[in-house]
Protein backbone atom coordinates (compact mmCIF):
# COMPACT_ATOMS: atom_id res chain seq x y z
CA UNK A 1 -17.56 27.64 18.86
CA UNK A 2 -16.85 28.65 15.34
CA UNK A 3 -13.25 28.79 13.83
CA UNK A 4 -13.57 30.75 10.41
CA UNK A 5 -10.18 30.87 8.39
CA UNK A 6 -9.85 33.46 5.89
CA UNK A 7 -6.87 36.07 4.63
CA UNK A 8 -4.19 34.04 2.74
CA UNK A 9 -6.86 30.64 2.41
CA UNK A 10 -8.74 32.57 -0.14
CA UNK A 11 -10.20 30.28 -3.15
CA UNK A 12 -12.55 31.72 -5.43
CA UNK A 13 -11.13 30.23 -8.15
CA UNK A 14 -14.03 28.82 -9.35
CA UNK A 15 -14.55 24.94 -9.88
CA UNK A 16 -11.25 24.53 -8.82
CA UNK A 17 -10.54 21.35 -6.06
CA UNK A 18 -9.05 21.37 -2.76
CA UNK A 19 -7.67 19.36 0.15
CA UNK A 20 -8.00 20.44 4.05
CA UNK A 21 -6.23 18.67 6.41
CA UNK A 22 -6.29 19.49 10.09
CA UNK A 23 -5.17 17.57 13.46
CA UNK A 24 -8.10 17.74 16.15
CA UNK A 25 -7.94 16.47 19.79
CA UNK A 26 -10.40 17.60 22.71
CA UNK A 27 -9.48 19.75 24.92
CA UNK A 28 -12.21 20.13 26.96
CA UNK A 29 -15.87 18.14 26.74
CA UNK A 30 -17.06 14.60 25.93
CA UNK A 31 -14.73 12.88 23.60
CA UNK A 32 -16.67 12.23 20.84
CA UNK A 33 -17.99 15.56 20.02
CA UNK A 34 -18.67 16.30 16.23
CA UNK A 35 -17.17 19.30 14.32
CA UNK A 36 -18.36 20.42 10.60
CA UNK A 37 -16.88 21.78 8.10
CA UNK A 38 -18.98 24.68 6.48
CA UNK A 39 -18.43 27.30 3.65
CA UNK A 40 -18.22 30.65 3.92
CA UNK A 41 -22.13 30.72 3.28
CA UNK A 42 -22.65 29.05 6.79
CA UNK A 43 -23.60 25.37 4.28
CA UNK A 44 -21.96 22.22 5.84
CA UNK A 45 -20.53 20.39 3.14
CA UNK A 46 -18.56 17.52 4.72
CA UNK A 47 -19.43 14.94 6.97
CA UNK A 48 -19.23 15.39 10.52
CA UNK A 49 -15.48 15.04 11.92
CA UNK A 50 -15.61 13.06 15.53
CA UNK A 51 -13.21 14.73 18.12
CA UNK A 52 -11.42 11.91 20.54
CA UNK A 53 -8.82 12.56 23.21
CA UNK A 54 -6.16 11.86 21.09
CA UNK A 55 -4.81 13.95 18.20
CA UNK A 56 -6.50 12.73 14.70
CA UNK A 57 -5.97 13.58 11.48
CA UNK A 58 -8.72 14.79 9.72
CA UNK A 59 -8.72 15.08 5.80
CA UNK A 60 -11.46 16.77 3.41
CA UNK A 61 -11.62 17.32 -0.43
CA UNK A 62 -14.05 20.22 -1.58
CA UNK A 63 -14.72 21.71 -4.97
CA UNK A 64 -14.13 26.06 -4.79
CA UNK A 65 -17.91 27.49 -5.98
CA UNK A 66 -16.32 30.68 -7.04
CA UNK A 67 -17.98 32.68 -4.68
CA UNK A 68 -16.96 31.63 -1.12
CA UNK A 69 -13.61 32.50 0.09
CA UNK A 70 -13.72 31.06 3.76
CA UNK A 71 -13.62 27.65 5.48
CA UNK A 72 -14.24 27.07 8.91
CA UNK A 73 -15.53 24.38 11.45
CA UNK A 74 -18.49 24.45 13.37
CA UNK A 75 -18.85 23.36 16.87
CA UNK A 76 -22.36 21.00 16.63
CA UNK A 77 -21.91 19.39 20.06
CA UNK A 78 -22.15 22.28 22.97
CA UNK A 79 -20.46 25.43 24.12
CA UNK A 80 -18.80 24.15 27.00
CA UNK A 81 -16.52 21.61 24.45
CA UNK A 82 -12.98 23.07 24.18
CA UNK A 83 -10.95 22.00 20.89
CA UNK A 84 -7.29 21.56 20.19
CA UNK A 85 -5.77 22.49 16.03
CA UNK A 86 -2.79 22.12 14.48
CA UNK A 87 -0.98 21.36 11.33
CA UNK A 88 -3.40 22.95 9.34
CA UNK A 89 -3.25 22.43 5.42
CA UNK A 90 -5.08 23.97 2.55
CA UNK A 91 -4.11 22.71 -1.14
CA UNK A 92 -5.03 22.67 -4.56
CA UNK A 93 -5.56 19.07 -5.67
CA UNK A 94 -3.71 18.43 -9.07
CA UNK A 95 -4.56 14.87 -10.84
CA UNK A 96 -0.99 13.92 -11.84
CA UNK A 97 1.67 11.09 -12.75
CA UNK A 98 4.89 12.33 -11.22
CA UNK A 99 6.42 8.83 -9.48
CA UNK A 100 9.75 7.35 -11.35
CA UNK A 101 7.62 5.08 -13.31
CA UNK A 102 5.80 4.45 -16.60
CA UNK A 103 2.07 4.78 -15.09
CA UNK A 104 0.25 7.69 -16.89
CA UNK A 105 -3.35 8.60 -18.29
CA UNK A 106 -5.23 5.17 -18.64
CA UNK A 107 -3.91 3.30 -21.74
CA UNK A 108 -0.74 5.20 -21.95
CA UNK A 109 2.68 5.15 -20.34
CA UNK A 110 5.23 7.69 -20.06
CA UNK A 111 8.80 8.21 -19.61
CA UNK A 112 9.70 7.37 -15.79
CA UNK A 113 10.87 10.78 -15.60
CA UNK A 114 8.87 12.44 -17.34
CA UNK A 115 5.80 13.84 -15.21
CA UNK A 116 2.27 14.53 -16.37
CA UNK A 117 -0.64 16.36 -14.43
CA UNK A 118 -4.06 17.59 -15.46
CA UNK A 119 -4.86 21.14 -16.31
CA UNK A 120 -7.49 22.84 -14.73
CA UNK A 121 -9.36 25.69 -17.55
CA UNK A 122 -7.89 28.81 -17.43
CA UNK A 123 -3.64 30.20 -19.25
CA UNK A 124 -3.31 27.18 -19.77
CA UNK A 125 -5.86 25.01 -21.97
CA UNK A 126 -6.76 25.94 -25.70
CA UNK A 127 -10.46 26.94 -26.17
CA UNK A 128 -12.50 24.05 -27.53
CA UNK A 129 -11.34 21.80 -24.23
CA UNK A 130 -11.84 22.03 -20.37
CA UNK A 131 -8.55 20.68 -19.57
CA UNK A 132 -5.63 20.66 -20.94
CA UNK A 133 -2.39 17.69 -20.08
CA UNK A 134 0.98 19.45 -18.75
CA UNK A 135 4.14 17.56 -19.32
CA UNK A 136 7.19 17.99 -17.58
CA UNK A 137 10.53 16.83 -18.91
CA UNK A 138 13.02 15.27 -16.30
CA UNK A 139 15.73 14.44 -18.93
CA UNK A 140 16.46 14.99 -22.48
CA UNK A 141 14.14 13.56 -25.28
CA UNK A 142 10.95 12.41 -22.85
CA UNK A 143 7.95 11.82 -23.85
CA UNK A 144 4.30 10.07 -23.35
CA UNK A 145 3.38 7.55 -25.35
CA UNK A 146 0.49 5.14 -26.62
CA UNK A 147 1.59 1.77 -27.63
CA UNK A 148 -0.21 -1.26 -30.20
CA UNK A 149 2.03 -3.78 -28.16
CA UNK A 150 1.97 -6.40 -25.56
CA UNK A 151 2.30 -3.62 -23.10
CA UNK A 152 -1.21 -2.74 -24.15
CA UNK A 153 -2.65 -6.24 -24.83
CA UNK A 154 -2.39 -5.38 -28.73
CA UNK A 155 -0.26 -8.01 -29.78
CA UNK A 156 0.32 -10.14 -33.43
CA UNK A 157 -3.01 -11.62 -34.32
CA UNK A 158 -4.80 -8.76 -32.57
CA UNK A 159 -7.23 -7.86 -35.38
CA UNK A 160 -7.46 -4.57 -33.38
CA UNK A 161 -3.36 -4.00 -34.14
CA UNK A 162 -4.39 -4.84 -37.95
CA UNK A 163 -6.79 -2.25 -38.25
CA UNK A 164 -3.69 -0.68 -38.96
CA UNK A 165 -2.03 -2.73 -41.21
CA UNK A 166 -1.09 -0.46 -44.35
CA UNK A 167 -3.01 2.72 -43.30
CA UNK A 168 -2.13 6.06 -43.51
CA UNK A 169 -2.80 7.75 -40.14
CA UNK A 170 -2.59 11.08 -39.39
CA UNK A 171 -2.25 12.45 -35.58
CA UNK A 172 -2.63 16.06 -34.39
CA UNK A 173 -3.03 18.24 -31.18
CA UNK A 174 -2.81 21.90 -29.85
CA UNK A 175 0.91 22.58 -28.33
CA UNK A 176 1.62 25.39 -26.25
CA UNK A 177 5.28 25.98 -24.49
CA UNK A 178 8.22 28.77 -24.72
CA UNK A 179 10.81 26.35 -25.50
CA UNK A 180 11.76 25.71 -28.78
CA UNK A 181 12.57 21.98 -29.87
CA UNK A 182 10.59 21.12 -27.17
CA UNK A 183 7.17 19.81 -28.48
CA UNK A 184 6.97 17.69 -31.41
CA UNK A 185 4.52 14.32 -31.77
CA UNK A 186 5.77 11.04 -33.43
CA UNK A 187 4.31 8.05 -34.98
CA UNK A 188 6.41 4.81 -35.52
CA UNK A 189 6.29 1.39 -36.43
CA UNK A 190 8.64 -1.13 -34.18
CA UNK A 191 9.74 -3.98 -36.05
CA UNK A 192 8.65 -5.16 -39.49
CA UNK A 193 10.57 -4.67 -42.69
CA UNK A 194 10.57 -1.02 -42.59
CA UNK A 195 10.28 0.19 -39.16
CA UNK A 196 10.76 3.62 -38.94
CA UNK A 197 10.02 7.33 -37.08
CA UNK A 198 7.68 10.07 -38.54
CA UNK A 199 8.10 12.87 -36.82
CA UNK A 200 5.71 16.27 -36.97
CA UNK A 201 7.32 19.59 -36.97
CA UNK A 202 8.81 21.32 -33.65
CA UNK A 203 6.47 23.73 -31.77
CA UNK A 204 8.43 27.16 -32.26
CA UNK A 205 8.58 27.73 -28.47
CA UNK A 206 6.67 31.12 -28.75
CA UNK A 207 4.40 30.50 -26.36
CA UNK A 208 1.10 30.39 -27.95
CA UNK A 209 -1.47 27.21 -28.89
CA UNK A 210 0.30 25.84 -32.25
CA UNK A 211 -1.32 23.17 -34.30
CA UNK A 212 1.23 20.06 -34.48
CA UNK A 213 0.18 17.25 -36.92
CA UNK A 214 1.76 13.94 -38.81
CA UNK A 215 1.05 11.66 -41.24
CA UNK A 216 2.44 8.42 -41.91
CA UNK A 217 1.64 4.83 -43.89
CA UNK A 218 1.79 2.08 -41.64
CA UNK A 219 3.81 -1.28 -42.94
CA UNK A 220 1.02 -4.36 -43.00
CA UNK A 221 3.81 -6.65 -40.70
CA UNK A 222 4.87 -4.64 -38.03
CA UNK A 223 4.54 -5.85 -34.76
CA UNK A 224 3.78 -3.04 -32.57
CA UNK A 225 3.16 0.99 -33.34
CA UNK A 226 4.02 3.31 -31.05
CA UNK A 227 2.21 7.40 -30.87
CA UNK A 228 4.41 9.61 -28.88
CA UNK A 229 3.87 12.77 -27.35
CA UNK A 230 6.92 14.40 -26.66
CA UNK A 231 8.85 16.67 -24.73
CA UNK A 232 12.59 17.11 -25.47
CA UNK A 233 14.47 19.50 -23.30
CA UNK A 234 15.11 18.68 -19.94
CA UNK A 235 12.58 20.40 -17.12
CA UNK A 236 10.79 21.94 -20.19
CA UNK A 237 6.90 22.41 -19.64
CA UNK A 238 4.79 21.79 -22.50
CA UNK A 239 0.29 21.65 -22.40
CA UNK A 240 -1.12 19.65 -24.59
CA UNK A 241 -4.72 19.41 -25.97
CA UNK A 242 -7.27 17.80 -27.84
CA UNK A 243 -5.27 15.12 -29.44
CA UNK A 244 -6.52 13.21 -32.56
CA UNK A 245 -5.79 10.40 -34.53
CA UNK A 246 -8.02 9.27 -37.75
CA UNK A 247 -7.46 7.02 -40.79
CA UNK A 248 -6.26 9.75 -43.67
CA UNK A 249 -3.91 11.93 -44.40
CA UNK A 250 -4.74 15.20 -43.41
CA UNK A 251 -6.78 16.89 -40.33
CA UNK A 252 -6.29 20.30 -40.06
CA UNK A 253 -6.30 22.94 -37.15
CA UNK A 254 -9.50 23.67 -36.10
CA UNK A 255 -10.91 20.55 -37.40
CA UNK A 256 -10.63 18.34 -33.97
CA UNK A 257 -14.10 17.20 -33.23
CA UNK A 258 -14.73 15.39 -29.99
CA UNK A 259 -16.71 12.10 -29.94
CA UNK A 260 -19.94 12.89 -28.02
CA UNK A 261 -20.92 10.36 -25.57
CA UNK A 262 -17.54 8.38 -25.38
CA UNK A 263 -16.91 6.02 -23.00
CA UNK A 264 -14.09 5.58 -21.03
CA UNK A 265 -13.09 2.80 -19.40
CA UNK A 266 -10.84 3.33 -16.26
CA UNK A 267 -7.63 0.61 -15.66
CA UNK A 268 -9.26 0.22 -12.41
CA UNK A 269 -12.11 0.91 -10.15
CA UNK A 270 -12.22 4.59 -8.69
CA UNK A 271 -12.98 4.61 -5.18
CA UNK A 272 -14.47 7.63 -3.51
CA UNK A 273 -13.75 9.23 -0.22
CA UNK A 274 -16.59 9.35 1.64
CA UNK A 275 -18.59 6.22 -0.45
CA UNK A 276 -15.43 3.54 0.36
CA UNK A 277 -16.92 1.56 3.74
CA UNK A 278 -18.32 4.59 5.03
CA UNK A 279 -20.97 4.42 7.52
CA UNK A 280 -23.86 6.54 7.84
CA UNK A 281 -27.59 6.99 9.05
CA UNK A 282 -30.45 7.94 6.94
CA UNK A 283 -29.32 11.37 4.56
CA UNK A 284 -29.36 12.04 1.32
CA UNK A 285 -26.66 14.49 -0.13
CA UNK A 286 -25.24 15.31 -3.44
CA UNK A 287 -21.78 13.22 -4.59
CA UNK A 288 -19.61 15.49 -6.05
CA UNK A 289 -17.71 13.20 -8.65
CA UNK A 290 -14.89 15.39 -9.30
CA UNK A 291 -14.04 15.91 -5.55
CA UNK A 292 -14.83 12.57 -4.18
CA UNK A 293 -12.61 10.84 -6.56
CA UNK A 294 -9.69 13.59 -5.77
CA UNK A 295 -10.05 14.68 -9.60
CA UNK A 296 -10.12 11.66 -11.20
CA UNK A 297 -13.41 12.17 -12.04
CA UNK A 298 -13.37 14.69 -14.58
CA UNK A 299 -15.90 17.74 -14.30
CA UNK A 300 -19.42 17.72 -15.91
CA UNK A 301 -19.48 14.01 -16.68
CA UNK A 302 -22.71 12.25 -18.18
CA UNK A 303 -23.13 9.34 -16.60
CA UNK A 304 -20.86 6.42 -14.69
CA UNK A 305 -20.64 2.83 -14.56
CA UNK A 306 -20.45 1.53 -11.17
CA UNK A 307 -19.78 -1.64 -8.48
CA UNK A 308 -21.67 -0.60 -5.86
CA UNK A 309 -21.74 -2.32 -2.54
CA UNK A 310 -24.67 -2.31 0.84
CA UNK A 311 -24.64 -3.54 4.65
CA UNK A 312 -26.84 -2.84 7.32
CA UNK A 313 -26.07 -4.38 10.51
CA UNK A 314 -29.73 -4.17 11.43
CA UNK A 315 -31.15 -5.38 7.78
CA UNK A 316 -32.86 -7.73 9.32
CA UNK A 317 -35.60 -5.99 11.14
CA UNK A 318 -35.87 -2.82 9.32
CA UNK A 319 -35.93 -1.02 5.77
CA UNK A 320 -32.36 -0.18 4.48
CA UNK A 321 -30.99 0.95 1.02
CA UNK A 322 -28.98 2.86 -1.06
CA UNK A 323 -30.62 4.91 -4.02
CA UNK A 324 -28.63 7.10 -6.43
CA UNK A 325 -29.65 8.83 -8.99
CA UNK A 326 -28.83 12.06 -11.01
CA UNK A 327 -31.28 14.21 -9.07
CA UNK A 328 -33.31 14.25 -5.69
CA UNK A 329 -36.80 13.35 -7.66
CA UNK A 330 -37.07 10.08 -9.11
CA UNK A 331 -36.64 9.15 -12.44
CA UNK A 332 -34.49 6.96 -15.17
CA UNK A 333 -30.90 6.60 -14.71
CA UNK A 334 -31.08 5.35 -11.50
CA UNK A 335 -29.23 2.59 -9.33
CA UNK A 336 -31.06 0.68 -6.29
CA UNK A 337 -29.40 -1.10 -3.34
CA UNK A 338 -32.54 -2.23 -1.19
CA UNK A 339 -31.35 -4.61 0.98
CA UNK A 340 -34.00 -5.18 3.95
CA UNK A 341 -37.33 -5.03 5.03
CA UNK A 342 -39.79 -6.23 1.77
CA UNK A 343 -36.63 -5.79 -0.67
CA UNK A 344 -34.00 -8.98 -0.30
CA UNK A 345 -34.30 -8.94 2.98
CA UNK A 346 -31.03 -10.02 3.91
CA UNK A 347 -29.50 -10.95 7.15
CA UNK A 348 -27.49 -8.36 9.69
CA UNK A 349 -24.44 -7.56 7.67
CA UNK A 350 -24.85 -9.18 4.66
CA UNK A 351 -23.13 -7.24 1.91
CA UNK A 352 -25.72 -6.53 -1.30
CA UNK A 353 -23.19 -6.71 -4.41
CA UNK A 354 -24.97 -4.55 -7.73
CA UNK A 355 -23.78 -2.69 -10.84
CA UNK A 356 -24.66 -0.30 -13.42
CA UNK A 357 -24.99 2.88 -15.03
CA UNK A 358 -26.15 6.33 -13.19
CA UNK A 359 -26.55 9.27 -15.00
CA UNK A 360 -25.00 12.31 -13.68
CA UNK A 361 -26.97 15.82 -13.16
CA UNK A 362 -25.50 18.86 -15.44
CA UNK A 363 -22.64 19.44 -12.90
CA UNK A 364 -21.68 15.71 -13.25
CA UNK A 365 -22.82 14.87 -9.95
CA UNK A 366 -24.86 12.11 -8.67
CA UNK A 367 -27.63 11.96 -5.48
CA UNK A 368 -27.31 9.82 -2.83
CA UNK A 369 -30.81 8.80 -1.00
CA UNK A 370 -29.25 6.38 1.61
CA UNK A 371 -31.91 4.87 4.68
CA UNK A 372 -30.29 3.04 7.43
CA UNK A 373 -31.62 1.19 10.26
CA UNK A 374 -30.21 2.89 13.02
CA UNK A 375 -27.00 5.13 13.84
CA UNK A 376 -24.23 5.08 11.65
CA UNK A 377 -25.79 0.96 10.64
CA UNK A 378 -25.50 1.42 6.72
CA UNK A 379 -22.14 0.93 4.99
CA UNK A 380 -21.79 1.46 1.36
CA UNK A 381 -19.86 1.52 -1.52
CA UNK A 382 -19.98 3.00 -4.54
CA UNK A 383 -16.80 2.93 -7.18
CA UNK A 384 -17.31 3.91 -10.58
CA UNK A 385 -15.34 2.29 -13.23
CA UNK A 386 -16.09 3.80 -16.45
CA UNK A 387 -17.15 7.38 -17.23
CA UNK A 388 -18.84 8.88 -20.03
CA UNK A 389 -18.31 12.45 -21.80
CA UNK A 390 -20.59 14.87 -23.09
């Protein structure tokens, strides 16, 4: 049996990320019989989905190649199995801070009803950058914001908070929204003698990529410093990109430069879909980052810093590991997990513990070499924590 789905599920928008969901049960045939997932191309690119007699919920995250406008499943079992579908989903995935709270990009809060997502390149990010940030305004005078406080561990006595102390700083970024007095950035000092709000001009709300910048002298006692992104008018959209902030007094449009090979470190680990306790038999197979992490992961990455976890209920008798690396021949950048058989030889079940850096291939992907013991034995995880940009 094959079930291809095409028409109105069309999405060659290319690089883009997506989420299929779809209820299975057997109809007919052995519970227990696999569909796959394949591309329009006739590649399987998911692992296999296990049919029971009872309806599941089956859930898969795929990055759009641009040139394959079909998905379908693939009947790998026999032609005498019979399948049951329903509630079938197909949609974009959109990294995004929408709750009532203040969690936002990692280091920042935001208004808790203000919401934030991450733009995919295309209308809507300014040349220079892949993505761009889109912020929403729930109320009046919202806004994102970076804080030198105790809300971000920069507190008096900090030396990192008196970096600042009697500076001039300048911030800028790209703006782009049809709403005037809308956009603006701010820097401020809370507290100290002369605490006060420096504001950059508005963005003129005509709907083209304006340069916003501001300048202002920090006091040498205040106790926290505050950089705001705002966004003023109530359910106003506003993208922002390539924001900057450097010691001086000027920047200039067109004079953002992007740190190459910056590190960031993520608020917590990442875990990935299919690399979270999943169990598997010898393969190998490319991790896509981006799609794995449901976009956290941004596209093209360098390289990742990972915990990365191994069990083999048959380690004991037999050669097991996890190998990955940033492409199928070996070579530097790599991360082992050999866990039986002439490597640590641990017992059944024993979980390996090991972390490091992998670099990523030139789509910011990683390779996955994993060899089991037996059927479905090998359990591994593998959460990144820290990424690094090009």
């Amino acid at each position: 049996m094959v079930l291809v789905l095409t028409g109105t599920l069309s999405f060659d928008e290319s690089l883009l990320v997506y989420r299929i969901q779809v209820d299975l049960k057997m109809a007919t045939g052995t519970a227990g019989a696999v569909l796959r997932y394949f591309d329009g191309g006739g590649t399987q690119v998911s692992p296999d989905f296990t049919v029971t007699d009872s309806w599941v919920t089956h859930e898969l995250i795929i990055e759009a190649n641009g040139s394959v406008s079909q998905v379908g499943f693939r009947n790998s079992t026999g032609s005498s199995v019979v399948y049951h579908m329903k509630d079938f989903t197909f949609t974009e995935v959109t990294p995004g801070c929408v709750a009532a709270n203040a969690l936002a990009v990692d280091g920042w809060m935001k208004e808790s009803t203000t919401d934030i997502w991450r733009e995919h390149n295309g209308t809507y990010t300014k040349d220079g950058s892949f993505y761009s940030l889109k912020v929403t305004a729930g109320s009046a005078n919202d806004y994102l914001i970076w804080t030198m406080d105790g809300n971000n561990t920069w507190v008096v006595g900090d030396p990192r908070l008196h970096k600042f102390d009697g500076r001039t700083v300048t911030m800028g970024v790209w703006a782009k929204t049809d709403t005037a007095s809308h956009a603006r950035i701010q820097l401020q000092d809370a507290g100290g003698t002369n605490g006060v709000n420096t504001y950059s001009d508005y963005h003129t709300g005509g709907n083209s990529w304006e340069w916003l910048e501001v300048t202002k002298t920090f006091n040498s006692d205040a106790a926290e410093r505050y950089i705001y992104l705002r966004a003023e008018v109530d359910t106003k959209t506003i993208y922002y990109s390539q924001p900057i902030l450097v010691f001086g007094s000027s920047i200039g449009e067109g004079n953002y430069t992007r740190p190459q090979g910056e590190w960031v470190y993520c608020e917590k680990e990442i875990p990935l879909n299919n690399y979270d306790g999943s169990s598997y038999s010898t393969a190998s197979a490319v991790i896509n980052m981006e799609a794995e992490s449901n976009g956290m992961i941004p596209k093209g990455c360098k390289a990742v810093r990972v915990t990365s976890l191994t069990r083999d209920s048959g380690a004991s008798g037999g050669a097991c590991s996890a190998i990955y690396r940033p492409y199928t021949a070996s070579m530097t950048g790599q991360l082992y997990n050999n866990i039986g058989s002439g490597a640590l030889e641990l017992g059944d079940s024993d979980i390996y513990y090991n972390s490091g850096q992998v670099a990523c291939d030139s789509n910011g992907d990683i390779h996955g070499a994993l060899t089991a013991t037996g059927s479905s034995t090998l359990s591994v995880w593998f959460k990144p924590h820290a990424v690094q940009l090009r």
